[in-house]
N, C-alpha and C. Protein backbone atom coordinates (compact mmCIF):
# COMPACT_ATOMS: atom_id res chain seq x y z
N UNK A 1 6.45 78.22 -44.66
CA UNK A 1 5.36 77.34 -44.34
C UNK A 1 4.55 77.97 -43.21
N UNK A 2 3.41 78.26 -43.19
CA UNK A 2 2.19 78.47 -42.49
C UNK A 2 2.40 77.60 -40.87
N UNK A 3 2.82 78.25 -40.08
CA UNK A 3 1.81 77.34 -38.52
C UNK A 3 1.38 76.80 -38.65
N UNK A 4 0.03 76.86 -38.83
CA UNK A 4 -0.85 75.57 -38.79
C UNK A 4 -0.49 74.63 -39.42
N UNK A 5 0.78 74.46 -40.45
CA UNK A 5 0.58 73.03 -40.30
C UNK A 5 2.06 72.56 -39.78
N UNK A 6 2.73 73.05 -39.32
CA UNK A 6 3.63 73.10 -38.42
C UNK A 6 3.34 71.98 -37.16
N UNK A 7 1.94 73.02 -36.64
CA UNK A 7 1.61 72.93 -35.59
C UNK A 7 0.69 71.86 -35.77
N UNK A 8 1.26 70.57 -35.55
CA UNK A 8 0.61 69.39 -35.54
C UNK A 8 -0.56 69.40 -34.15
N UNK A 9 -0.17 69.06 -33.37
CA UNK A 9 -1.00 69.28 -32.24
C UNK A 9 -2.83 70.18 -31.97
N UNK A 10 -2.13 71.09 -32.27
CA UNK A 10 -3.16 72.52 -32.14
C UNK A 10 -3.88 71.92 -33.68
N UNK A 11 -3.13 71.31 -34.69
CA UNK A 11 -4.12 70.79 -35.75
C UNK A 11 -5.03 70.29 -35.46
N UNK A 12 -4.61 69.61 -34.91
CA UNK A 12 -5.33 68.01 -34.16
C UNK A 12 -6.49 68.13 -33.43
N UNK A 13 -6.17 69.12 -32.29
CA UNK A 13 -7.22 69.24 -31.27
C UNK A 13 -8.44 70.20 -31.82
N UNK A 14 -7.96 71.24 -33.49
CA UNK A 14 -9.24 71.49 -33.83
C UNK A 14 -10.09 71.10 -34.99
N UNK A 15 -9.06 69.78 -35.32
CA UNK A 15 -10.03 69.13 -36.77
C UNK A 15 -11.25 67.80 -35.33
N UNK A 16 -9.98 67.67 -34.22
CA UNK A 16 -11.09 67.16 -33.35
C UNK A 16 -12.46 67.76 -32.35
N UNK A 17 -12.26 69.28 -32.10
CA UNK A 17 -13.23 69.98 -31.89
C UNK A 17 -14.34 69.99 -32.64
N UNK A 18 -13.87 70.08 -34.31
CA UNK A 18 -15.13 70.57 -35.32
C UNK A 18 -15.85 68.80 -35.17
N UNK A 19 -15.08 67.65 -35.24
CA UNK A 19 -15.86 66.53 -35.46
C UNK A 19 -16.74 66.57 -34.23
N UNK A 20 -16.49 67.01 -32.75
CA UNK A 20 -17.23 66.67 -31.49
C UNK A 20 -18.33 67.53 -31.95
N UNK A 21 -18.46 68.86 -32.09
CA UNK A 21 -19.34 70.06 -32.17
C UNK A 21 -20.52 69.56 -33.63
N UNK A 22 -19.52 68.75 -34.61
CA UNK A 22 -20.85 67.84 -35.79
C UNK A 22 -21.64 67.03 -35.25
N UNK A 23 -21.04 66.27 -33.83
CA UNK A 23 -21.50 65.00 -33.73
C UNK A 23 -20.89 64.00 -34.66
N UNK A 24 -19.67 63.69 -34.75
CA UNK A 24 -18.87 63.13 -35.35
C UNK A 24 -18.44 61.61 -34.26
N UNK A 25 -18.03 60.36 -34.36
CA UNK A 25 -17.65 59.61 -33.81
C UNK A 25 -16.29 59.72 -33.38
N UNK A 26 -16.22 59.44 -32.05
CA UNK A 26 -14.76 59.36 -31.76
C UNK A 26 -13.51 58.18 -32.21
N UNK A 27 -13.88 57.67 -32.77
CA UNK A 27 -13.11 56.36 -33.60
C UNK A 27 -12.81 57.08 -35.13
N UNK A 28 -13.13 58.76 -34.98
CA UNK A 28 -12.37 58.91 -36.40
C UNK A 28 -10.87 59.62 -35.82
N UNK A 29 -10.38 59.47 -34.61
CA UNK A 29 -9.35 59.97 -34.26
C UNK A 29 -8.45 58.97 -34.91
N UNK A 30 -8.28 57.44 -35.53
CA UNK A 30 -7.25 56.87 -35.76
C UNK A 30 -6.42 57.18 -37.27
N UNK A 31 -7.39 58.27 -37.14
CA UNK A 31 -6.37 59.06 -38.66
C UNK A 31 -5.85 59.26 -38.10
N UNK A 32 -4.99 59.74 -36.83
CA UNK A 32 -4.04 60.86 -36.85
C UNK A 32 -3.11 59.78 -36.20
N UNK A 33 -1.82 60.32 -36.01
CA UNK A 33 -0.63 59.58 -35.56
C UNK A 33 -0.91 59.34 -34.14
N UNK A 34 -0.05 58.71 -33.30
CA UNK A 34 -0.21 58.07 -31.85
C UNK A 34 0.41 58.99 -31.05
N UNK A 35 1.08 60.33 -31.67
CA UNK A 35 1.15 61.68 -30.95
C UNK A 35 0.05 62.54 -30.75
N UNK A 36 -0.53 62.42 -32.00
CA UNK A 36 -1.40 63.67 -31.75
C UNK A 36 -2.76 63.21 -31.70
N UNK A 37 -2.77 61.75 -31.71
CA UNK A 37 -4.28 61.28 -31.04
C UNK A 37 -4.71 61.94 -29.87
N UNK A 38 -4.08 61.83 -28.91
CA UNK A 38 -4.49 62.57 -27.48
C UNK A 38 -5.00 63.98 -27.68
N UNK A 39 -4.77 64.87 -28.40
CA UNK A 39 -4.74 66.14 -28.61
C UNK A 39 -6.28 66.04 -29.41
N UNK A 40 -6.61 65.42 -30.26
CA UNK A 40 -7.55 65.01 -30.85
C UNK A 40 -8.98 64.57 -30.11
N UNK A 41 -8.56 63.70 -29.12
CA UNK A 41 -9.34 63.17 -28.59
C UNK A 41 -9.97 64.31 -27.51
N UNK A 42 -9.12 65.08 -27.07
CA UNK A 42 -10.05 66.44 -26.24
C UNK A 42 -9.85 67.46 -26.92
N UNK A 43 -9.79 67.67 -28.30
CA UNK A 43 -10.69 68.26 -28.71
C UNK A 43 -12.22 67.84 -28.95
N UNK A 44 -12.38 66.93 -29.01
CA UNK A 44 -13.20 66.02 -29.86
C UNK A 44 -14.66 65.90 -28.34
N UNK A 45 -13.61 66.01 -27.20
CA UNK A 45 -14.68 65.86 -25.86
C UNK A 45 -14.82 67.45 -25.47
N UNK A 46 -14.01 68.50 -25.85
CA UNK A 46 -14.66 69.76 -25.40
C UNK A 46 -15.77 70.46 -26.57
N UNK A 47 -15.51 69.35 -27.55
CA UNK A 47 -16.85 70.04 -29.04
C UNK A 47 -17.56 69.22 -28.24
N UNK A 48 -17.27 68.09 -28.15
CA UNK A 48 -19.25 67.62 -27.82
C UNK A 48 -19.62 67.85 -26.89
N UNK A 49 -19.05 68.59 -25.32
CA UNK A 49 -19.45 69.13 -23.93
C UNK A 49 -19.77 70.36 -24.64
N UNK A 50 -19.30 71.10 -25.54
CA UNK A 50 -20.19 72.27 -26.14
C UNK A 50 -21.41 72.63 -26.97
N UNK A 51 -21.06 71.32 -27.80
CA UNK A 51 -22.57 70.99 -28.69
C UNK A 51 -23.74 70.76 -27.33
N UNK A 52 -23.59 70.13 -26.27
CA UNK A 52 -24.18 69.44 -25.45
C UNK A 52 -24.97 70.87 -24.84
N UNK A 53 -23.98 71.84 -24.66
CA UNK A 53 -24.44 72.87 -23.76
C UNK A 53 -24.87 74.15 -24.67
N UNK A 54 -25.26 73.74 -26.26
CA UNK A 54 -26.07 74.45 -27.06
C UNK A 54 -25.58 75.31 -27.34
N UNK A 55 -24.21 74.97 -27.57
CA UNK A 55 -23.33 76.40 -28.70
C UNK A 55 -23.26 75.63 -29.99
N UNK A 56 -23.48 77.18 -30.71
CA UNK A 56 -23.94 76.54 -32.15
C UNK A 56 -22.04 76.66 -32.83
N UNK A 57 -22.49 76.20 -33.93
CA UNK A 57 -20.85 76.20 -34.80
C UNK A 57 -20.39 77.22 -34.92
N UNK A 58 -20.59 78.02 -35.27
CA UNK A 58 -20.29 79.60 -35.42
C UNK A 58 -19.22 79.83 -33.61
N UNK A 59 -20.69 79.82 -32.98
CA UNK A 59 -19.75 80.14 -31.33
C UNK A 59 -18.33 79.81 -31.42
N UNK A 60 -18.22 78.04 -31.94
CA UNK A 60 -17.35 77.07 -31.44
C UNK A 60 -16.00 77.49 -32.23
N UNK A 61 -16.45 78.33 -33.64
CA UNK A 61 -14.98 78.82 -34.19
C UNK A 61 -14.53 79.36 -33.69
N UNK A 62 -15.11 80.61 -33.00
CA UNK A 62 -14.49 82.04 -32.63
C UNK A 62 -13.89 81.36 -31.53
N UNK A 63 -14.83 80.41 -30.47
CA UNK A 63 -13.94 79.68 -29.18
C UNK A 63 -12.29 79.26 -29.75
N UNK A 64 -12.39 78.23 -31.06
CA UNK A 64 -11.36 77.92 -31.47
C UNK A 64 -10.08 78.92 -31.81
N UNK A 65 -10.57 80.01 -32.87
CA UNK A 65 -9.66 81.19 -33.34
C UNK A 65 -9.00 81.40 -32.05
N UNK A 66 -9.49 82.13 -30.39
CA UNK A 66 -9.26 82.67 -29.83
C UNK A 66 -8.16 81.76 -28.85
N UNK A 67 -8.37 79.90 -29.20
CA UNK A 67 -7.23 79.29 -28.64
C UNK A 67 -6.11 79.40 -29.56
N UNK A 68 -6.23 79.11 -30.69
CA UNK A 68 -4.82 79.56 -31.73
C UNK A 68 -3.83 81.06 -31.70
N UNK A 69 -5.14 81.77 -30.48
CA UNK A 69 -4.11 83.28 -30.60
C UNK A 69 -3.15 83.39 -29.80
């Protein structure tokens, strides 16, 4: 089985990055379990402090890739 999906957490914080960086609502965190909400939820506030400060999507992967390494 693959890490990533192992790795609940680190899931979490970057399916919640990509929703902050869309402009996604933060009330779509109650998909995830009451563990890995938190993890979710800042991802979800460092995509939209990045969308905010005009990094485009592209930027925000490579930011992401380079936390998974």
């Amino acid at each position: 089985m693959k890490k990533q999906k192992r790795d609940i957490h680190q899931r979490a914080y970057t399916k919640g990055y990509r929703a902050g960086m869309a402009g996604r609502s933060k009330g779509l965190s109650d998909q995830f379990s009451e563990q890995a909400r938190p993890d979710w939820l800042a991802g979800w506030r460092e995509g939209r402090e990045d969308m905010w400060n005009g990094f485009t999507s592209v930027e925000g992967t490579h930011k992401i890739a380079s936390f998974a390494s």
